[in-house]
Each structure stands twice: as structure tokens, then as C-alpha cells.
N, C-alpha and C. Protein backbone atom coordinates (compact mmCIF):
# COMPACT_ATOMS: atom_id res chain seq x y z
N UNK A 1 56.38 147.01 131.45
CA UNK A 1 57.34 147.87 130.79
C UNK A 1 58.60 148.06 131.64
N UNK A 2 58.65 148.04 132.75
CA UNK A 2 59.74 148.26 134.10
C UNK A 2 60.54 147.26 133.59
N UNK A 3 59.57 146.06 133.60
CA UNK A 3 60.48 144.44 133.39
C UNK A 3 61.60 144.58 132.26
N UNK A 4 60.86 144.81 131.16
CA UNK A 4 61.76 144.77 129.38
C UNK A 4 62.73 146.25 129.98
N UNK A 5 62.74 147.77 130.57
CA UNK A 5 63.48 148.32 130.83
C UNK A 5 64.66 147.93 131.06
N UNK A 6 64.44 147.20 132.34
CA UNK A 6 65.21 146.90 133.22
C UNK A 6 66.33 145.88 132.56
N UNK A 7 65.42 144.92 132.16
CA UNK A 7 66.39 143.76 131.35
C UNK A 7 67.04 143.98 130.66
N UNK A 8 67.19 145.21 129.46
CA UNK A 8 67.82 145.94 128.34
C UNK A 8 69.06 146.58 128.84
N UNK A 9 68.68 147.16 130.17
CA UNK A 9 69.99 148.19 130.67
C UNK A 9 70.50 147.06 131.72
N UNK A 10 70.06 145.95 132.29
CA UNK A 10 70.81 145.37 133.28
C UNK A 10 72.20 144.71 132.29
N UNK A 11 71.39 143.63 131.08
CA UNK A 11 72.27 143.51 130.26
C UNK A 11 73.33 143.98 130.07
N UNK A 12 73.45 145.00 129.84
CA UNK A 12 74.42 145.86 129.12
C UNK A 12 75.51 145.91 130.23
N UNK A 13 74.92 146.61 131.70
CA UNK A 13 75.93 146.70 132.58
C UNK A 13 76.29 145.33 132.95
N UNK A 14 75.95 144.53 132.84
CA UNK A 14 76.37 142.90 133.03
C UNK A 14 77.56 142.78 132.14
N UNK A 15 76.95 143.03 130.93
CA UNK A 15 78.59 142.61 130.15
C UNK A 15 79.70 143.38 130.35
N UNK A 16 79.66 144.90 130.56
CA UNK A 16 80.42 145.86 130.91
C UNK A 16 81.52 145.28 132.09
N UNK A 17 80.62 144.48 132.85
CA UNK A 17 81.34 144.23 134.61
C UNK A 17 81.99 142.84 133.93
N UNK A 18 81.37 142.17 133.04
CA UNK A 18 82.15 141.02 132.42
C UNK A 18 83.19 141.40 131.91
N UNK A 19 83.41 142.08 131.13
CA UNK A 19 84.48 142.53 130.19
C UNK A 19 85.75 143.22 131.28
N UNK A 20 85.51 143.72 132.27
CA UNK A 20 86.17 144.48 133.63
C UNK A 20 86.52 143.10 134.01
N UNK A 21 86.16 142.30 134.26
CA UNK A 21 86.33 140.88 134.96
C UNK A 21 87.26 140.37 134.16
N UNK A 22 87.13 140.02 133.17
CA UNK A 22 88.23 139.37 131.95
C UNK A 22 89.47 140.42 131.72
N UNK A 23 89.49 141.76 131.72
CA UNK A 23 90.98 142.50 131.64
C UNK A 23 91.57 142.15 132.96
N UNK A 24 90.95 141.84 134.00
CA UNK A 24 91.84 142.31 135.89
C UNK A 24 92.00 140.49 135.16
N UNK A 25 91.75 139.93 134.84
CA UNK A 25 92.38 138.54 134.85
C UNK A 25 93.31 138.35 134.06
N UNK A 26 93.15 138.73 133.09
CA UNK A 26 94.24 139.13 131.85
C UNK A 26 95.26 140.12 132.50
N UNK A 27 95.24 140.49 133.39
CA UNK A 27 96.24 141.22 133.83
C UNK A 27 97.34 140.57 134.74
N UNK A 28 96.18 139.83 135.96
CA UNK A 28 96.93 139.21 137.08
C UNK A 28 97.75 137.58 135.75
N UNK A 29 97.52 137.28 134.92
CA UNK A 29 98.17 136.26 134.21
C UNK A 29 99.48 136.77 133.72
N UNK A 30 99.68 138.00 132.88
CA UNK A 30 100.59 138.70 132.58
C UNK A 30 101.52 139.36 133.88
N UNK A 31 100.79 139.15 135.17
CA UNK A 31 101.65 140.01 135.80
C UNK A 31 103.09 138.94 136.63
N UNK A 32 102.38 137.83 136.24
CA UNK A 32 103.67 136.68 136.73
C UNK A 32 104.77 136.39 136.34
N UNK A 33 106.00 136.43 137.39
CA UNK A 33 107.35 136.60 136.78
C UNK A 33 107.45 135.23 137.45
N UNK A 34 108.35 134.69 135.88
CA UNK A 34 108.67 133.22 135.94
C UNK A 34 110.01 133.19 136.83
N UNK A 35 111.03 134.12 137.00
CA UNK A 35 111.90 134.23 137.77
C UNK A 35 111.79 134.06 139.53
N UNK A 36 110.64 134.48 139.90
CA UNK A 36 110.61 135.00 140.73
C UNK A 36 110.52 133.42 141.86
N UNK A 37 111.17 133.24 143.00
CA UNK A 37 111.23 131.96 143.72
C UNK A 37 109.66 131.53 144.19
N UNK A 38 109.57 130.02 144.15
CA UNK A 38 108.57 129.52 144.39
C UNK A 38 108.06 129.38 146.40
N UNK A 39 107.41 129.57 146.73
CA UNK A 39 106.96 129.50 148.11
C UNK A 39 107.25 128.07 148.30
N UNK A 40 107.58 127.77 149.65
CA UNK A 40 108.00 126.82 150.23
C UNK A 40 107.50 125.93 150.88
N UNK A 41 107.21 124.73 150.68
CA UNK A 41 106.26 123.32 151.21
C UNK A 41 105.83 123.57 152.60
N UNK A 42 104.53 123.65 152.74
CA UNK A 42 104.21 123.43 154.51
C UNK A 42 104.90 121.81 154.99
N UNK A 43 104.96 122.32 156.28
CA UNK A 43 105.36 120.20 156.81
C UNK A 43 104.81 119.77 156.09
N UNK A 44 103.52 119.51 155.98
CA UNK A 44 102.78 118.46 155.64
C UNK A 44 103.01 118.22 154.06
N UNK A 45 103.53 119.15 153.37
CA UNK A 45 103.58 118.88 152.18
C UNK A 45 105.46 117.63 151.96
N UNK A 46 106.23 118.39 153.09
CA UNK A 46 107.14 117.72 152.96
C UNK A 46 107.23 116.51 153.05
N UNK A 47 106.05 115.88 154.58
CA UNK A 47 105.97 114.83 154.85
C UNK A 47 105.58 113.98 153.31
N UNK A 48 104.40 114.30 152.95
CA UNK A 48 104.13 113.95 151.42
C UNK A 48 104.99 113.27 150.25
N UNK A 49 106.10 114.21 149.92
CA UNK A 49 106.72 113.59 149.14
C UNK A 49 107.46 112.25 149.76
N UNK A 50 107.48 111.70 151.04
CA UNK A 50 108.44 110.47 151.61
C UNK A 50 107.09 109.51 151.70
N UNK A 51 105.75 110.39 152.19
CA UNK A 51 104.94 109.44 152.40
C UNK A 51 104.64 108.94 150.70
N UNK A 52 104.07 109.86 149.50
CA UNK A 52 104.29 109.22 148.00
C UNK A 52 105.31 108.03 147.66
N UNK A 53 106.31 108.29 147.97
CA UNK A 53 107.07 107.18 148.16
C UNK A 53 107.26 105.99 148.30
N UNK A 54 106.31 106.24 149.81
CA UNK A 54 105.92 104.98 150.60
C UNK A 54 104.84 103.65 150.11
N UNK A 55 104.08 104.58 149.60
CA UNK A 55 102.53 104.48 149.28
C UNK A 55 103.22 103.62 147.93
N UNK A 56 103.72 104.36 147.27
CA UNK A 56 103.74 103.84 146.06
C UNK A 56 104.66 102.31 146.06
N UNK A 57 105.42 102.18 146.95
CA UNK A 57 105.71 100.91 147.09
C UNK A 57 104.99 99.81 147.71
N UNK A 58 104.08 100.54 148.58
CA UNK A 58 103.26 99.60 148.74
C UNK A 58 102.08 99.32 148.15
N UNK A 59 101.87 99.90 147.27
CA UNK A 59 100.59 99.59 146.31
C UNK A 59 101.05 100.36 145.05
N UNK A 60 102.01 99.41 144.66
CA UNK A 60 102.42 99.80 143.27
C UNK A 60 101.28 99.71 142.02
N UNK A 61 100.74 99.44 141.92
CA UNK A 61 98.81 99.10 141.27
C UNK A 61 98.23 100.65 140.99
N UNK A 62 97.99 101.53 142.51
CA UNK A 62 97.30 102.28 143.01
C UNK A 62 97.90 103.23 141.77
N UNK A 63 96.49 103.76 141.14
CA UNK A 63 96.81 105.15 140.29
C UNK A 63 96.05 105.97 140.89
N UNK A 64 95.46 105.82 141.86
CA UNK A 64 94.40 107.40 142.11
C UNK A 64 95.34 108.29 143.12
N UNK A 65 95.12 109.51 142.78
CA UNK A 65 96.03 110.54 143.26
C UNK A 65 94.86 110.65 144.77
N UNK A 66 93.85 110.62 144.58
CA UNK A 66 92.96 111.23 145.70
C UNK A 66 92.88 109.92 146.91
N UNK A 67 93.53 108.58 146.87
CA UNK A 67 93.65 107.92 147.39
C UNK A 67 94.99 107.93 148.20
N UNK A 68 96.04 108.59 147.36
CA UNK A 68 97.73 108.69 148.11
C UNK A 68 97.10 109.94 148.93
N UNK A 69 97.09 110.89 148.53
CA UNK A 69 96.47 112.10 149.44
C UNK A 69 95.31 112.19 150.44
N UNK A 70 94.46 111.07 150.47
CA UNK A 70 93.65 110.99 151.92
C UNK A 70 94.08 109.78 152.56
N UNK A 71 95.36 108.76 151.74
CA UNK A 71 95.64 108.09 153.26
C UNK A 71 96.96 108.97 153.61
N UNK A 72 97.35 109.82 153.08
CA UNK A 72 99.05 110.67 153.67
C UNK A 72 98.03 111.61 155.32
N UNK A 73 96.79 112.15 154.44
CA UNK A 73 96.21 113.27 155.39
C UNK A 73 95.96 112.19 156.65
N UNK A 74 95.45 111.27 156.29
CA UNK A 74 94.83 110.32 157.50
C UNK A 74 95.81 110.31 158.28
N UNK A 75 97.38 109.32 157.41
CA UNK A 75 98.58 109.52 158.94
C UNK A 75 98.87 110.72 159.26
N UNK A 76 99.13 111.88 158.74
CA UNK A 76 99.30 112.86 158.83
C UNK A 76 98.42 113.51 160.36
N UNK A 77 97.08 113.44 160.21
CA UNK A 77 96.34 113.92 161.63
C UNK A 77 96.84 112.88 162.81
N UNK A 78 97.13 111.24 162.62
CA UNK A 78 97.36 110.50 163.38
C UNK A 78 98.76 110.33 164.03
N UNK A 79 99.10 111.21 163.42
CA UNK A 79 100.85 111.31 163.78
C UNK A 79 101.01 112.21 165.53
N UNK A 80 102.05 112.06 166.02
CA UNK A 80 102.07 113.17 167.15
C UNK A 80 102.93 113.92 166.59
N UNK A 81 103.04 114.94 167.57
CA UNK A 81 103.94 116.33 167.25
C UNK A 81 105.68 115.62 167.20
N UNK A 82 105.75 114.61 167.71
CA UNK A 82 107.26 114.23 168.15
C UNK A 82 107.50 113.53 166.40
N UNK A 83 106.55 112.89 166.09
CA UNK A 83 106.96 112.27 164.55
C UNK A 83 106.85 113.36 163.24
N UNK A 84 105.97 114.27 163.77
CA UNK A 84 105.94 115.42 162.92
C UNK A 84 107.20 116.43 162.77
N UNK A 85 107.93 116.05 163.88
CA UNK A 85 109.31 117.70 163.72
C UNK A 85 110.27 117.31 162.74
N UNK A 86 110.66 115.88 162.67
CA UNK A 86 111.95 116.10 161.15
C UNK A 86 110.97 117.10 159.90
N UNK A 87 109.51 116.61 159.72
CA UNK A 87 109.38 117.18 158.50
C UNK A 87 108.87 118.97 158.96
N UNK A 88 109.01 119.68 160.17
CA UNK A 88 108.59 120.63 160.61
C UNK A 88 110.11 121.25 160.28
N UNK A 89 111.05 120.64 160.56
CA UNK A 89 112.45 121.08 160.67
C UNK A 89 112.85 121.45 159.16
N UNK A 90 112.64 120.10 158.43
CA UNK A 90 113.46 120.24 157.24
C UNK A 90 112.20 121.86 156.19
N UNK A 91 110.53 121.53 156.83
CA UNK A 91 110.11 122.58 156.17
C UNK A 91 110.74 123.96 156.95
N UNK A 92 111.01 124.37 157.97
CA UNK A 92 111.69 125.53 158.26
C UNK A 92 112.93 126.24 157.58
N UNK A 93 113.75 125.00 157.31
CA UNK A 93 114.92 124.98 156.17
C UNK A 93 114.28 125.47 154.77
N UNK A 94 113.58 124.90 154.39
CA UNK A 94 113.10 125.83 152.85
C UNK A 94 112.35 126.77 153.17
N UNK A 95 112.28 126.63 154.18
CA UNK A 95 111.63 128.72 154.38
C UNK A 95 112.08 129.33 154.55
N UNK A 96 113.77 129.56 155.34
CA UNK A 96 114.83 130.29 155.50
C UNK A 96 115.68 130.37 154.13
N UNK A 97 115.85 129.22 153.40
CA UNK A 97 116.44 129.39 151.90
C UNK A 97 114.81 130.06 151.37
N UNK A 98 113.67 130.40 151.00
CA UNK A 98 113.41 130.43 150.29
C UNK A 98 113.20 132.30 150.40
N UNK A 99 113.24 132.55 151.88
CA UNK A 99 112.87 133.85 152.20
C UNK A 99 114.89 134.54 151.99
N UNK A 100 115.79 133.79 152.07
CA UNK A 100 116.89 134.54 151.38
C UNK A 100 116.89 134.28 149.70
N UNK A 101 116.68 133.66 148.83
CA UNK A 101 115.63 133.87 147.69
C UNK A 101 115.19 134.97 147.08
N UNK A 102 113.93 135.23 148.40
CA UNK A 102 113.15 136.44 147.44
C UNK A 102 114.19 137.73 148.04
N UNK A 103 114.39 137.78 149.29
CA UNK A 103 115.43 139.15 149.31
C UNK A 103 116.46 139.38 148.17
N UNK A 104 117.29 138.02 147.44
CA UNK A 104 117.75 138.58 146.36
C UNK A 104 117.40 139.27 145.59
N UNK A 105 115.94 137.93 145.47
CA UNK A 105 115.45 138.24 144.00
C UNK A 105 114.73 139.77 144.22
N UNK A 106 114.47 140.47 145.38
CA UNK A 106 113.86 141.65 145.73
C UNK A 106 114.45 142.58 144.89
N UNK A 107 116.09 142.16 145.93
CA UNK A 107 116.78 143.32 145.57
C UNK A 107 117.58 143.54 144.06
N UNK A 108 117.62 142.25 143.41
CA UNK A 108 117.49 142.20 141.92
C UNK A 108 116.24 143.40 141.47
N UNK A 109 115.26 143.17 141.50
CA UNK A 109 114.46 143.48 141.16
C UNK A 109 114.66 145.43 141.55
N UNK A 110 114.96 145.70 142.74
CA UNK A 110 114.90 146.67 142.72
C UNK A 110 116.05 147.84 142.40
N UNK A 111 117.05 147.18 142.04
CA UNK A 111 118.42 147.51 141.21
C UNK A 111 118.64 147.14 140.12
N UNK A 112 117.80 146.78 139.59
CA UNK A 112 117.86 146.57 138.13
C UNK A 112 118.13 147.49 137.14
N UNK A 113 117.83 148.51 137.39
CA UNK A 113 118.06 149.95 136.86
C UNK A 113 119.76 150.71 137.36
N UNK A 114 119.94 150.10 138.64
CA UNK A 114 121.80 150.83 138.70
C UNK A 114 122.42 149.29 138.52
N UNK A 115 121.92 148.47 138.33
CA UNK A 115 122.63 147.36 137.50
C UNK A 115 122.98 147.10 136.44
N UNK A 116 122.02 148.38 135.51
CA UNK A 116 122.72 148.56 133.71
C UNK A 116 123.56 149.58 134.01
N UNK A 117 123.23 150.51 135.18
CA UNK A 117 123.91 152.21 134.99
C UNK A 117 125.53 151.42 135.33
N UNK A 118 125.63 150.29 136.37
CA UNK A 118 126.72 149.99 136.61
C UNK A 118 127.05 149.24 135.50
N UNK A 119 127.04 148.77 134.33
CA UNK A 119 127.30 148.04 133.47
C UNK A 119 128.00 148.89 132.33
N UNK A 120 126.84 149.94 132.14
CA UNK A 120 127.47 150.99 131.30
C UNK A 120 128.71 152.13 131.66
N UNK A 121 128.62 152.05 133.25
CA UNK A 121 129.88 152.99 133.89
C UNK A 121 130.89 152.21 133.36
N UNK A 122 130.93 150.84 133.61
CA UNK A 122 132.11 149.91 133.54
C UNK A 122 132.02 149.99 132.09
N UNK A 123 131.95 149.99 131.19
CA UNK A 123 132.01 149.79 129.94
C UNK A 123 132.22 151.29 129.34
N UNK A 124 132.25 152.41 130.35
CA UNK A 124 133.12 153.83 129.71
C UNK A 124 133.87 153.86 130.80
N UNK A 125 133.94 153.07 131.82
CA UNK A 125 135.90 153.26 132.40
C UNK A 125 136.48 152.71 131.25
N UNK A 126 136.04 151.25 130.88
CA UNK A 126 137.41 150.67 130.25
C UNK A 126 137.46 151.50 128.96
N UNK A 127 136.34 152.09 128.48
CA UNK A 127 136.69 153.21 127.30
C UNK A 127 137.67 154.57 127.45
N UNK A 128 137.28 154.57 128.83
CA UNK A 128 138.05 155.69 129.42
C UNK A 128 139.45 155.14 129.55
N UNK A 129 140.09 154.09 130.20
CA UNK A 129 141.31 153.60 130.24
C UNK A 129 141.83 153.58 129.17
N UNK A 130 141.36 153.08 127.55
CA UNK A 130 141.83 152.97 126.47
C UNK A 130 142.63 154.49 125.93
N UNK A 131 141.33 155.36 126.27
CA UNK A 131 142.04 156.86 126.09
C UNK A 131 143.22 157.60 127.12
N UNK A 132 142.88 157.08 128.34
CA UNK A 132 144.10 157.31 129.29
C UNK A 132 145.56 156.78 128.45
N UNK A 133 145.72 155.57 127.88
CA UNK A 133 146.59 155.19 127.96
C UNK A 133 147.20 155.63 126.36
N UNK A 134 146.63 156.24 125.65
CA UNK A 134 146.65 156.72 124.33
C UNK A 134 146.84 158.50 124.70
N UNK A 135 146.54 159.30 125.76
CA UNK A 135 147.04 160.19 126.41
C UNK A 135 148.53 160.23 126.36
N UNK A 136 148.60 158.99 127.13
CA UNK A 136 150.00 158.79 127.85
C UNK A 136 150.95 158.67 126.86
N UNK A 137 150.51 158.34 125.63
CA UNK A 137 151.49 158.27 124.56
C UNK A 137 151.74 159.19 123.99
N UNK A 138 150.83 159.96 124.07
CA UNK A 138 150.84 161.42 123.38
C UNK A 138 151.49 162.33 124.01
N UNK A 139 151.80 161.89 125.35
CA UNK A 139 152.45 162.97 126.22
C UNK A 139 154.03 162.89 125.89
């Protein structure tokens, strides 16, 4: 009798924690802003796109993706640090553009609200100027 108890009420809280599981996912999907800047290639990813390149000219044939990506990793570990810095360099460069990026896009984000108030000020000065100058006629 413990057994059939147990199984009746585990159920239930099972689906409960399921259904909790499916809204926090449904949430984190909705919570992504398509605006927002993309994170920036490690080296190794940079090296990648020159080594794809490479690869692909030399085995123009080759369709397997998991074959360009474990011979890039292979040179990739076999490389020294001295052949590794152009693509260490140029990835430092999209990390400095990408981290002035999100500070825009931050501070977009967090003025967005005195970015209409400033839209609408400007749009009752020049209402306001129209009446200034319709004042002035009246005077």
C-alpha cells in the first residue's frame, strides 16, 4: 500500500516540477533580445574561420564538418604561442569593439525611458517655438 501511495502523489509532484521546468524555459526563450551584441570569437575560433578556408581548398570533396573541426583543433594544440598571437591579437580587437557594443547597447537600454522624455521635450519646444513666435505677433 506505501508503494501505490507513494506512486500516486510522486506523480503528481513530478509533473508539477515538469510544468515549473517548461515555464523557466519558456521564459529564458522570450527573454532574448535580438538587438543585443553578439559575444566575441575566442582565438581559436578566429584561427578557424582562415583555417575553414584552408581546409576547404584543400579538400574541396570534404563535407564533414567534424572532420574540418578536429583537424583545425589538431593544428590548433600543435601550433606555438608565437603562431598563435595574430589570431590572439585580432581576437582581442573584437573584444574591445564588442565590450564598447554592449556599453552602448547598456546604456541604450538604460535610457530608454529619458530617450522618449527627450523626444517628447523636443517635440513641445518646437510646439512651444510655434507659439513664441505667434506671441510675437500678437505683441
Amino acid at each position: 500500500m506505501r508503494g501505490g501511495k507513494s506512486k500516486a502523489s510522486g506523480s503528481s509532484k513530478a509533473d508539477s516540477r515538469l510544468a515549473v521546468r517548461k515555464q523557466t524555459k519558456k521564459e529564458k526563450k522570450a527573454a532574448k533580445d535580438p538587438n543585443k551584441p553578439k559575444r566575441p570569437p575566442s582565438a581559436f575560433f578566429v584561427f578557424m574561420e582562415d583555417f575553414r578556408k584552408q581546409f576547404k581548398e584543400m579538400y574541396p570533396n570534404n563535407k564533414s564538418v567534424a572532420a574540418v573541426g578536429k583537424a583545425g583543433g589538431d593544428k590548433w594544440k600543435s601550433m606555438s604561442d608565437e603562431e598563435k598571437a595574430p589570431y590572439v591579437a585580432k581576437a582581442e580587437k573584437r573584444k574591445e569593439e564588442y565590450e564598447r557594443k554592449m556599453e552602448a547597447y547598456n546604456r541604450k537600454l538604460a535610457g530608454e525611458g529619458d530617450e522618449e522624455s527627450d523626444k517628447s521635450k523636443s517635440e513641445v519646444n518646437d510646439e512651444g517655438d510655434d507659439d513664441g513666435e505667434d506671441e510675437e505677433d500678437d505683441d
